[in-house]
Protein backbone atom coordinates (compact mmCIF):
# COMPACT_ATOMS: atom_id res chain seq x y z
CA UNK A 1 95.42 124.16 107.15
CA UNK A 2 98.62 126.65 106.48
CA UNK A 3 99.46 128.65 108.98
CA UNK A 4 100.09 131.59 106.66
CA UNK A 5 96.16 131.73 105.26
CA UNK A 6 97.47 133.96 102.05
CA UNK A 7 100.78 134.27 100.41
CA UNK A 8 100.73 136.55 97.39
CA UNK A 9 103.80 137.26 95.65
CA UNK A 10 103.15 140.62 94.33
CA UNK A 11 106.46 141.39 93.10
CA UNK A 12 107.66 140.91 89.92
CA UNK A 13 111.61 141.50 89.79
CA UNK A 14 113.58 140.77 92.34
CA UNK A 15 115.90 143.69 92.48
CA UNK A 16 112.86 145.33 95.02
CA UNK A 17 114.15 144.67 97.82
CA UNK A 18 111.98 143.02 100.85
CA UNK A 19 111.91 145.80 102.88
CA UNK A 20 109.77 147.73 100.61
CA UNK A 21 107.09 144.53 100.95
CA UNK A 22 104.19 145.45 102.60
CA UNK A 23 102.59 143.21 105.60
CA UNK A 24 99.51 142.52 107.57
CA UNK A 25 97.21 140.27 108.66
CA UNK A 26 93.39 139.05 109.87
CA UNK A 27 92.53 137.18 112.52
CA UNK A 28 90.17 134.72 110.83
CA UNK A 29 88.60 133.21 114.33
CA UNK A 30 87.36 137.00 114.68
CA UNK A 31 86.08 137.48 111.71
CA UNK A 32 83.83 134.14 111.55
CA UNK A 33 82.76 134.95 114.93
CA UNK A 34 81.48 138.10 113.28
CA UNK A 35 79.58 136.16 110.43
CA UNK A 36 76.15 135.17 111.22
CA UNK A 37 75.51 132.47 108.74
CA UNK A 38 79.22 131.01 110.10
CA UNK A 39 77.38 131.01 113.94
CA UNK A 40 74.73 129.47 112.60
CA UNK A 41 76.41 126.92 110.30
CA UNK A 42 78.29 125.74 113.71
CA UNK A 43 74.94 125.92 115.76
CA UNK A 44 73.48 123.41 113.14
CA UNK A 45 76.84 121.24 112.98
CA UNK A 46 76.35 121.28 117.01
CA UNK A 47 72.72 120.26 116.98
CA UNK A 48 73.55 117.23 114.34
CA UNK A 49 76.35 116.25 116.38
CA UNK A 50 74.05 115.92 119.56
CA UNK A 51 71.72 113.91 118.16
CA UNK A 52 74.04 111.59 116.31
CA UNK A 53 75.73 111.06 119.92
CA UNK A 54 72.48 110.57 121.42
CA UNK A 55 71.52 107.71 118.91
CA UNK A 56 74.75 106.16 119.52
CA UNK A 57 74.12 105.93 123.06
CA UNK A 58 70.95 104.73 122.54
CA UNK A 59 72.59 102.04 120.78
CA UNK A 60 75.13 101.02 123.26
CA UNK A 61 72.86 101.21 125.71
CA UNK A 62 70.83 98.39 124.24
CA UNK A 63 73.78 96.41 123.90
CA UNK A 64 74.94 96.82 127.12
CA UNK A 65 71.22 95.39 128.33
CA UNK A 66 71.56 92.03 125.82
CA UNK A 67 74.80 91.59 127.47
CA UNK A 68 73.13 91.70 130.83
CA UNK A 69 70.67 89.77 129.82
CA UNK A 70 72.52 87.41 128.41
CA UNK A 71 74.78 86.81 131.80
CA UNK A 72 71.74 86.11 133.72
CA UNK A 73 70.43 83.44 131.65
CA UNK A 74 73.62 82.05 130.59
CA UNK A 75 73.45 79.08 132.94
CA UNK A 76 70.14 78.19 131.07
CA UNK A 77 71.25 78.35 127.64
CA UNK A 78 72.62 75.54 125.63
CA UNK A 79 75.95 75.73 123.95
CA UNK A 80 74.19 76.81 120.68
CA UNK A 81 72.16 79.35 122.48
CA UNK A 82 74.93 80.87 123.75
CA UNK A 83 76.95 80.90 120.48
CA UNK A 84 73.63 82.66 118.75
CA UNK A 85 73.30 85.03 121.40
CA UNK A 86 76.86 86.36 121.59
CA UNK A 87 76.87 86.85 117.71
CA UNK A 88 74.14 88.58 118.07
CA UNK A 89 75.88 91.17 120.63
CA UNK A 90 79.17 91.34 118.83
CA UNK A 91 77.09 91.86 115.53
CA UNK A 92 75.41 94.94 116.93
CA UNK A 93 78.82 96.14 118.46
CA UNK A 94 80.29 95.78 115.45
CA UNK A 95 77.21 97.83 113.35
CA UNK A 96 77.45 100.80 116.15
CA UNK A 97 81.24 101.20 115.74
CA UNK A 98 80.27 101.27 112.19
CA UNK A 99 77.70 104.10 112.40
CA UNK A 100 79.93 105.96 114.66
CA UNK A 101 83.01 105.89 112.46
CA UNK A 102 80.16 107.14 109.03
CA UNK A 103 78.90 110.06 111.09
CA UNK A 104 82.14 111.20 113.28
CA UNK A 105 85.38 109.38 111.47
CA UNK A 106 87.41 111.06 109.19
CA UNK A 107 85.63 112.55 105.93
CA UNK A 108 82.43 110.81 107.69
CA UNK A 109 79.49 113.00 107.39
CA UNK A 110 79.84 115.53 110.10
CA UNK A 111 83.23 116.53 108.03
CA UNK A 112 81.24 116.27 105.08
CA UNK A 113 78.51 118.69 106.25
CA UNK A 114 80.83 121.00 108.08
CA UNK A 115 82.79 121.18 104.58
CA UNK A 116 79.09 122.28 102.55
CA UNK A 117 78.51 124.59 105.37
CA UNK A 118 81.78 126.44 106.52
CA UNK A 119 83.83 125.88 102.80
CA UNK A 120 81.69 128.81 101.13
CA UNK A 121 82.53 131.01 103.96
CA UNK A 122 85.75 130.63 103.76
CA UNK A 123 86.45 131.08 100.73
CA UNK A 124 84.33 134.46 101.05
CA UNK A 125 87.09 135.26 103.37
CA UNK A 126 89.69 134.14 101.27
CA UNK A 127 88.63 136.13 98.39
CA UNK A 128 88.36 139.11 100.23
CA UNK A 129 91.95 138.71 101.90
CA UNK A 130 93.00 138.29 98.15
CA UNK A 131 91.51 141.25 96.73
CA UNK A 132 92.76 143.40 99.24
CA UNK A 133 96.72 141.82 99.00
CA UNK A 134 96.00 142.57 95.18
CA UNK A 135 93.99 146.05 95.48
CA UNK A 136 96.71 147.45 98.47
CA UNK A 137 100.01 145.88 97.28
CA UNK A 138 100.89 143.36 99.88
CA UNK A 139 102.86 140.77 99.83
CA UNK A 140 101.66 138.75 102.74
CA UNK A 141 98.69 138.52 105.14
CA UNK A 142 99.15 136.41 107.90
CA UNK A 143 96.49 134.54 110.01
CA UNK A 144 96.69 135.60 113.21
CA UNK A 145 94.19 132.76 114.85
CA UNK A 146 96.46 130.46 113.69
CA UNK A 147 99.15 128.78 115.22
CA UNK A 148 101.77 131.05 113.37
CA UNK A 149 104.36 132.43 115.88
CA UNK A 150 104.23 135.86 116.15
CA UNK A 151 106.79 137.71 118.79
CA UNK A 152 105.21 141.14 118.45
CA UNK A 153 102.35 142.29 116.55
CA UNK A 154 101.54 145.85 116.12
CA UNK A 155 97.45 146.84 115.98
CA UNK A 156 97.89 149.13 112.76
CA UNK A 157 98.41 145.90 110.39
CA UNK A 158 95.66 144.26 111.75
CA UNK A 159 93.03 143.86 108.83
CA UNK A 160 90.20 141.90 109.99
CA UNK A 161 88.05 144.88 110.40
CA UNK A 162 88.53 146.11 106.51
CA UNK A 163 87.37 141.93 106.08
CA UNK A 164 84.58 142.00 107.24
CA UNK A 165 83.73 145.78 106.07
CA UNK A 166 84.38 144.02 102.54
CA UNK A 167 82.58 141.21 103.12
CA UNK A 168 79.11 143.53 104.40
CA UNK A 169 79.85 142.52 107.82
CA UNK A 170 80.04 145.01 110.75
CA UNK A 171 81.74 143.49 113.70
CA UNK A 172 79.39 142.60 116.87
CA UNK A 173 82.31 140.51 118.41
CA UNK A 174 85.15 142.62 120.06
CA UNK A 175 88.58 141.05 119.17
CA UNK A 176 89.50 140.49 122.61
CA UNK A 177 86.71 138.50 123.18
CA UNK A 178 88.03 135.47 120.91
CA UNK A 179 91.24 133.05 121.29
CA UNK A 180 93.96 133.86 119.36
CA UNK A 181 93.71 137.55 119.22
CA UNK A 182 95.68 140.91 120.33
CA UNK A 183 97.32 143.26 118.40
CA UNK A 184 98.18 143.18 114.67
CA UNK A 185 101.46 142.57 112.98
CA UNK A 186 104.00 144.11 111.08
CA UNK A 187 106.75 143.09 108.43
CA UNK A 188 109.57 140.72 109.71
CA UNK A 189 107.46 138.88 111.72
CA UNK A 190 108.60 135.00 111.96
CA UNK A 191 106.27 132.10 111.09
CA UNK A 192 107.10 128.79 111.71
CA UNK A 193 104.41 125.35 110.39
CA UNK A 194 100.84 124.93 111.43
CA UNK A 195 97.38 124.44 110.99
CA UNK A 196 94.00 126.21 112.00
CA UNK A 197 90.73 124.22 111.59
CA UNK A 198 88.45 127.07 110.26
CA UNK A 199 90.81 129.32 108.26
CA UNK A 200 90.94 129.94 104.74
CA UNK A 201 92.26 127.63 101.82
CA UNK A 202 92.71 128.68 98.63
CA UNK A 203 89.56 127.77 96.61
CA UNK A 204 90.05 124.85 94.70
CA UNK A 205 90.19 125.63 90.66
CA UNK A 206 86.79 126.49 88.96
CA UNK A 207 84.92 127.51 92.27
């Protein structure tokens, strides 16, 4: 993820000069927080999560047992025994780590479903941020949840509220209530390189 969610270059000639730009920004951890079907998109990625976990446990748990087993009757087992049963327990290691790396690894399933889940929503979000860049003339809208360094923000540019008004939303969440909020921010504000899990990409062409 960027760590400026929106950069719209609303200016066409470049003898305006860039203290006439106008600047804002959202916190986009508030404003999910404020979105029901985003709470329970995450409540549902939680619960499938769980029981994944749990099954994998399950699994080692049963593994760990042949292995116990195994050491206790080792002693009575011919060579070939032995060879058959430790195949057996490497093969079920082996088909665990497997599972594990399809539901949690990377693109796995859990990224997979979080991605059908959260994706529409955040494009909602990303359209809205758009529209109003377009509709009130800025130039940039920074993400304040993000890991963007901001020295000073000012509350006056902070947008999220007109978001989630756009969006049909009414906030339930107070601001100061979720990480990466305070006040707002104002033009000249420095931004260095980052990422933010949940924030807003740029819909991909033809969504």
């Amino acid at each position: 993820m960027k760590k400026v969610i929106l950069v719209l270059s609303l200016v066409a000639g470049t003898a305006i000069s860039a203290l006439a730009q106008k600047y804002a920004y959202v916190n986009t951890e508030y404003i999910l927080e404020n979105i029901p079907e985003y709470k329970a998109a995450m409540q549902q990625l939680d619960q499938i999560s769980v029981n994944w976990q749990k099954e994998i446990e399950t699994k080692y748990a049963a593994i760990d047992k042949l292995y116990k087993d195994y050491q206790a009757e080792q002693i009575l087992l011919t060579e070939d025994m032995k060879r058959k049963r430790e195949a057996e327990i490497t093969n079920k290691e082996k088909d665990v780590k497997e599972f594990q790396k399809a539901k949690f690894g990377y693109e796995g399933e859990l990224f997979k479903k979080k991605q059908e889940l959260v994706k529409p929503i955040q494009d909602k979000i990303y359209n809205a941020v758009k529209k109003m860049a377009v509709d009130q003339s800025y130039a940039v809208i920074f993400d304040k949840s993000s890991d963007l360094i901001m020295l000073y923000t000012n509350p006056k540019y902070d947008k999220s509220d007109e978001i989630l008004k756009a969006m049909g939303y009414k906030a339930k969440v107070t601001e100061g209530s979720v990480g990466g909020s305070s006040s707002g921010s104002g033009s000249g504000t420095k931004t260095t390189g980052g990422s933010q899990q949940d924030a807003p990409q740029r819909p991909t062409e033809g969504k």
